[in-house]
Protein backbone atom coordinates (compact mmCIF):
# COMPACT_ATOMS: atom_id res chain seq x y z
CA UNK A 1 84.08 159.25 91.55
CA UNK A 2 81.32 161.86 92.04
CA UNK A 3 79.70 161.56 95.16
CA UNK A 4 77.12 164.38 96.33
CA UNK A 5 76.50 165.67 100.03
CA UNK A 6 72.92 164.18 99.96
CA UNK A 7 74.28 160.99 98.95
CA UNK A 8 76.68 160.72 101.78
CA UNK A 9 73.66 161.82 103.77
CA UNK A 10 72.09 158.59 102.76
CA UNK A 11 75.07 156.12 103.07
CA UNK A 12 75.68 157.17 106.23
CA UNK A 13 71.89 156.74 107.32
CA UNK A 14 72.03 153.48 105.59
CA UNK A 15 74.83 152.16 107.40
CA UNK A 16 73.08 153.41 111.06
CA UNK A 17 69.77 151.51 109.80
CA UNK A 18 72.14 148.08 108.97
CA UNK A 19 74.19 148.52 112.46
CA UNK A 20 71.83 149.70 114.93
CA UNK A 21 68.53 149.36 113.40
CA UNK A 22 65.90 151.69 112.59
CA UNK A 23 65.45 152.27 116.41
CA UNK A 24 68.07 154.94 116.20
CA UNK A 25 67.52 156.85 113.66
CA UNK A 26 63.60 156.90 113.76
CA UNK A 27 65.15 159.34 116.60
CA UNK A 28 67.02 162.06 115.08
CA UNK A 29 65.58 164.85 114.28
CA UNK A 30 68.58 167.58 112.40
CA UNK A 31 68.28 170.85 112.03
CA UNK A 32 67.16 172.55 108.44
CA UNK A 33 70.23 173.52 108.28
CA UNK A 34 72.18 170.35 108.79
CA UNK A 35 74.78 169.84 106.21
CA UNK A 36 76.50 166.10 105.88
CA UNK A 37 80.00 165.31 105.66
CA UNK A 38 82.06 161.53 105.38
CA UNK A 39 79.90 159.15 108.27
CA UNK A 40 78.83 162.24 109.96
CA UNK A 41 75.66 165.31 109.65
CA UNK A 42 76.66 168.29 111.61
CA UNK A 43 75.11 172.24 112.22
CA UNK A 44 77.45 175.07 113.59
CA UNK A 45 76.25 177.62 115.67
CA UNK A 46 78.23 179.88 113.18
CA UNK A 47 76.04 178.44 110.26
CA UNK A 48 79.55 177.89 108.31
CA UNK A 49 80.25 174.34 106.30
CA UNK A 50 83.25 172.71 107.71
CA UNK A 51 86.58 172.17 105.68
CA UNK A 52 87.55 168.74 105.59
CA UNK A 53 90.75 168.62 107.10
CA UNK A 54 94.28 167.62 106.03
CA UNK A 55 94.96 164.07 106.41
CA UNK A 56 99.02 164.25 106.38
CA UNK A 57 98.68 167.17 109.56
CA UNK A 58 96.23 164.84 111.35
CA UNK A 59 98.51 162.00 110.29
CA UNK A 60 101.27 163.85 112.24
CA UNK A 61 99.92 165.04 115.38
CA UNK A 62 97.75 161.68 115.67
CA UNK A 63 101.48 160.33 115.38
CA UNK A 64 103.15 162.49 117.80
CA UNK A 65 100.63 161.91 120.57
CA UNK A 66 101.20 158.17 119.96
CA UNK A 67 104.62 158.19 120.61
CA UNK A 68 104.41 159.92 123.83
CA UNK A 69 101.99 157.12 124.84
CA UNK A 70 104.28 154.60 123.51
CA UNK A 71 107.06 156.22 125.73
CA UNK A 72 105.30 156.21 128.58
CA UNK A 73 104.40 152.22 128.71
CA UNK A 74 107.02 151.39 127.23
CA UNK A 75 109.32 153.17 129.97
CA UNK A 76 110.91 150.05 132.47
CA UNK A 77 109.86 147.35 130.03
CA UNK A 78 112.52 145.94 127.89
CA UNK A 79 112.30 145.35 123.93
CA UNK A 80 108.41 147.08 123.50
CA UNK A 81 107.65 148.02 120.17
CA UNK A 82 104.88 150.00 119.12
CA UNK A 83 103.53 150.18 115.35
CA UNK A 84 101.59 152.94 114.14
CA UNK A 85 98.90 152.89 111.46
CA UNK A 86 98.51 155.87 109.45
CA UNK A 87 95.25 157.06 108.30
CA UNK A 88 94.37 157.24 105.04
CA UNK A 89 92.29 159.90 102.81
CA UNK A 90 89.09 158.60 100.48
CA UNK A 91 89.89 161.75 98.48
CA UNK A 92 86.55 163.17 98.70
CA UNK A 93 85.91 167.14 99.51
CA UNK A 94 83.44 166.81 103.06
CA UNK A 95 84.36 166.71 106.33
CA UNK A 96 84.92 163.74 108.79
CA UNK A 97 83.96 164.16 112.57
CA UNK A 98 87.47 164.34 113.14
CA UNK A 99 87.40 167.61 110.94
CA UNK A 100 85.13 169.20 113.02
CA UNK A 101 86.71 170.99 116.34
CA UNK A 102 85.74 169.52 119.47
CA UNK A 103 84.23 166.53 118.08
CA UNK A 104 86.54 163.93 118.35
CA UNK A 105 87.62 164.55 121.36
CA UNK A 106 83.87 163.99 122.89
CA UNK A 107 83.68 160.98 120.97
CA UNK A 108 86.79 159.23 122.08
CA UNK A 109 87.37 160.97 125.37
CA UNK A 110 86.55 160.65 129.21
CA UNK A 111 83.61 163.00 129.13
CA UNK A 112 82.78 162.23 132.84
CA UNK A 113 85.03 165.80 133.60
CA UNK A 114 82.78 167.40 131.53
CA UNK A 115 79.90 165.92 132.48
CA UNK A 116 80.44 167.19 136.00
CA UNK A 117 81.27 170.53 135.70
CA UNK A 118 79.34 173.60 135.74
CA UNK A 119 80.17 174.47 131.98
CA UNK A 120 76.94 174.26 129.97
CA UNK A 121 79.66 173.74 126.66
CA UNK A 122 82.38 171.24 126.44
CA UNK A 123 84.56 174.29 125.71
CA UNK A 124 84.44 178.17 125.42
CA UNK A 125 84.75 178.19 121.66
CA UNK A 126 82.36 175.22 121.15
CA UNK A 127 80.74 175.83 117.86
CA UNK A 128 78.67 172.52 117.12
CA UNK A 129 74.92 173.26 117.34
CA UNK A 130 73.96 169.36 116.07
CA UNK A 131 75.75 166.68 115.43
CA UNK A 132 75.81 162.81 114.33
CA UNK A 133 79.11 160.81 113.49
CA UNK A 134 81.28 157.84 113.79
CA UNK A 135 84.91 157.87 113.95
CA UNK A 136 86.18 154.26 112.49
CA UNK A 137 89.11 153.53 114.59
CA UNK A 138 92.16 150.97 114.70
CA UNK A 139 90.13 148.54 117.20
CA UNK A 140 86.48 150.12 118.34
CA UNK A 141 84.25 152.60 116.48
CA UNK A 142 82.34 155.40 117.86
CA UNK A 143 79.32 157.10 117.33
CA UNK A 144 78.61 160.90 118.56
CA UNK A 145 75.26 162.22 118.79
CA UNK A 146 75.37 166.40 120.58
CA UNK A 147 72.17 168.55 120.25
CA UNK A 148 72.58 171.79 121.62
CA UNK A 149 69.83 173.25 119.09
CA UNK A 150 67.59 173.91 122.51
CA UNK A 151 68.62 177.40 123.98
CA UNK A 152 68.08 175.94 127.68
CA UNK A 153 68.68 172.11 127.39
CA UNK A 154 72.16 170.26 125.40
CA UNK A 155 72.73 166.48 124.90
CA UNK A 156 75.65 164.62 124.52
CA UNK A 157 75.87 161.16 124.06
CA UNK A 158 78.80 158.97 122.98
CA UNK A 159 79.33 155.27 122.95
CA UNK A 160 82.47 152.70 121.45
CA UNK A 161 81.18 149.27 119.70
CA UNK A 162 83.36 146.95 119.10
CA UNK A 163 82.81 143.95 116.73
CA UNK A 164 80.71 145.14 113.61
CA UNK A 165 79.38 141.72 112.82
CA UNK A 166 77.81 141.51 116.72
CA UNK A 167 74.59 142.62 116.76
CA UNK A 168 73.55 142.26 120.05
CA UNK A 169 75.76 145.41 120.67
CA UNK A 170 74.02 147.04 117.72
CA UNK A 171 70.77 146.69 119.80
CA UNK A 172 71.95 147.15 122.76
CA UNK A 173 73.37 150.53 121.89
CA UNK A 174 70.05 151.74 119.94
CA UNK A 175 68.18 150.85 123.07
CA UNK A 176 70.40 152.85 125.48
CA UNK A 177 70.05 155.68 122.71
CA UNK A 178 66.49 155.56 123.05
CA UNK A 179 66.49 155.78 126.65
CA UNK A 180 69.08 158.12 126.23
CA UNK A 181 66.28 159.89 124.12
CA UNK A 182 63.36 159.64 126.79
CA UNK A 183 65.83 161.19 129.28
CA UNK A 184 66.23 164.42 127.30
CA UNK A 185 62.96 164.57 126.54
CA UNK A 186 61.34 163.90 130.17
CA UNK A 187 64.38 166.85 131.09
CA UNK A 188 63.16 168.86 128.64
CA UNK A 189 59.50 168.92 130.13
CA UNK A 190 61.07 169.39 133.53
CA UNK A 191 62.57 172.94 133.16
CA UNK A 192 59.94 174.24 131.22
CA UNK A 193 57.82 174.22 133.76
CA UNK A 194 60.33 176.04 135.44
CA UNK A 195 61.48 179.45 134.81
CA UNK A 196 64.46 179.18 137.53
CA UNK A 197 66.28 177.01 135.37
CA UNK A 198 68.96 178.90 133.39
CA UNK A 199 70.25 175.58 131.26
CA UNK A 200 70.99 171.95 131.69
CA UNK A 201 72.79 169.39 129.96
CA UNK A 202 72.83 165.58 129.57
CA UNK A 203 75.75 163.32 129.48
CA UNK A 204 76.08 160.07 128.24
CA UNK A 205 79.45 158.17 128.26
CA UNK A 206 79.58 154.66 128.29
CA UNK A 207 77.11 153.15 131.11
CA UNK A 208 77.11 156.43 132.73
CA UNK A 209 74.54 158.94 132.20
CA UNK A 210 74.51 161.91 134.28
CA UNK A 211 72.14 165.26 134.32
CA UNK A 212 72.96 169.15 135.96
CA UNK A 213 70.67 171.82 136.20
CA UNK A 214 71.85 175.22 136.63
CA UNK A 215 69.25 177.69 138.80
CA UNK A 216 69.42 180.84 140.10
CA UNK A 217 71.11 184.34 138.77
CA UNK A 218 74.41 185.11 139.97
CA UNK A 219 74.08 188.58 139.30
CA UNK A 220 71.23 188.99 141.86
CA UNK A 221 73.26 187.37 144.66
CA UNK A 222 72.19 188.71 148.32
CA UNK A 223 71.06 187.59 151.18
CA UNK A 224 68.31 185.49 150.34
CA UNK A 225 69.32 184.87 147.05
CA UNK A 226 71.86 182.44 146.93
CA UNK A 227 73.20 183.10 143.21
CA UNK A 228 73.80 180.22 140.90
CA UNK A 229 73.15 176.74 142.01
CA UNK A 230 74.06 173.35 140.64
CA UNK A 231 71.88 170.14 140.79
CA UNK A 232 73.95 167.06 139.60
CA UNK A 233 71.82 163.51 139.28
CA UNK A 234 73.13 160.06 138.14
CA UNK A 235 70.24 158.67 136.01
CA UNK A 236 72.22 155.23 134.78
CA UNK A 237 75.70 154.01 135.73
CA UNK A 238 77.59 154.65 138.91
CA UNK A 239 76.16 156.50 142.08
């Protein structure tokens, strides 16, 4: 079976429309440059097109972490047994999220240490400029949405659904994205009216959406000049 990049592009656009309504992705605005890969459109700062990655090594090391978590709860509880579900490959050439470093890991992860740091990346060799995907799991889904296309201002939002035939949580969702949305934008306006501001980012995970602002120049530290500082706010979720 043939299938081309732009129509995976709109399959996977398709399939946000039918899930979470047009209220989502009436949003997104992708890079130029954007190139789309199995459920997910993506930009690297490097400008490269990802590889799509091998299912049998993913197979393994998805397998290897699983057994240390089986090991672990198992541990004092008699007779436990654990099955594991391989993944399997559609056989087509483009990426999944789960190809792309870094992703996965926001999408499935506790972002709330990253969301309150002081590191304007998720990691040092972060290399995703843009990014929209769902990971189909076991039990949940998740969706990923990261802009970091604004020099002074990233966005990262990422949120698990559950039941694909309730579509209350379809709505739901859309309308925290679109709030999410209004947040990034209102931030947005914020620092440029301010030249102090060297970057900020915004962090959505789960209910809990938090903002920092990073101010100042370290490397004109003195006196009166207190170097870099960090404002963290809780817009949504847990004070």
């Amino acid at each position: 079976m043939n299938i081309t990049e732009d129509q995976l592009r709109r399959d996977f656009l398709d399939y946000l429309d039918r899930r979470f309504g047009p209220a989502l992705t009436d949003l997104l605005d992708p890079p130029a440059s954007a190139r789309a890969g199995e459920r997910v459109i993506y930009a690297l700062f490097s400008g490269e097109e990802q590889p799509r990655g091998d299912v049998d090594q993913l197979n393994h090391e998805a397998m290897a972490e699983f057994s240390r978590l089986a090991r672990q709860i198992a541990r004092g509880v008699p007779g436990a047994a654990f099955h594991f579900t391989p993944a399997t490959d559609s056989g087509l050439p483009f990426p999944r999220l789960v190809d792309i470093p870094g992703a996965d890991a926001l999408a499935m992860g506790d972002l709330r240490p990253y969301a309150t740091s002081h590191e304007e990346l998720p990691s040092a060799d972060f290399n995703i400029a843009w990014l929209l995907g769902v990971i189909f799991g076991h039990s949940s889904k998740y969706l990923l949405y990261i802009d970091f296309t604004d020099q002074r201002l990233g966005a990262v939002y990422a949120a698990e659904y559950d039941d694909e035939d309730d579509f209350d949580v379809g709505r739901d969702l859309a309308r925290q994205f679109a709030t999410f949305i209004d947040w990034r934008d209102n931030l947005r306006a914020e620092i440029g009216r301010d030249k102090g501001v060297e970057w900020a980012k915004l962090v959505q995970a789960g209910s809990e959406l938090r903002a920092t602002i990073k101010t100042g120049n370290p490397r004109k530290k003195s006196w009166f000049n207190k170097g870099s500082q960090y404002e963290h706010r809780v817009l949504a979720g847990k004070k």
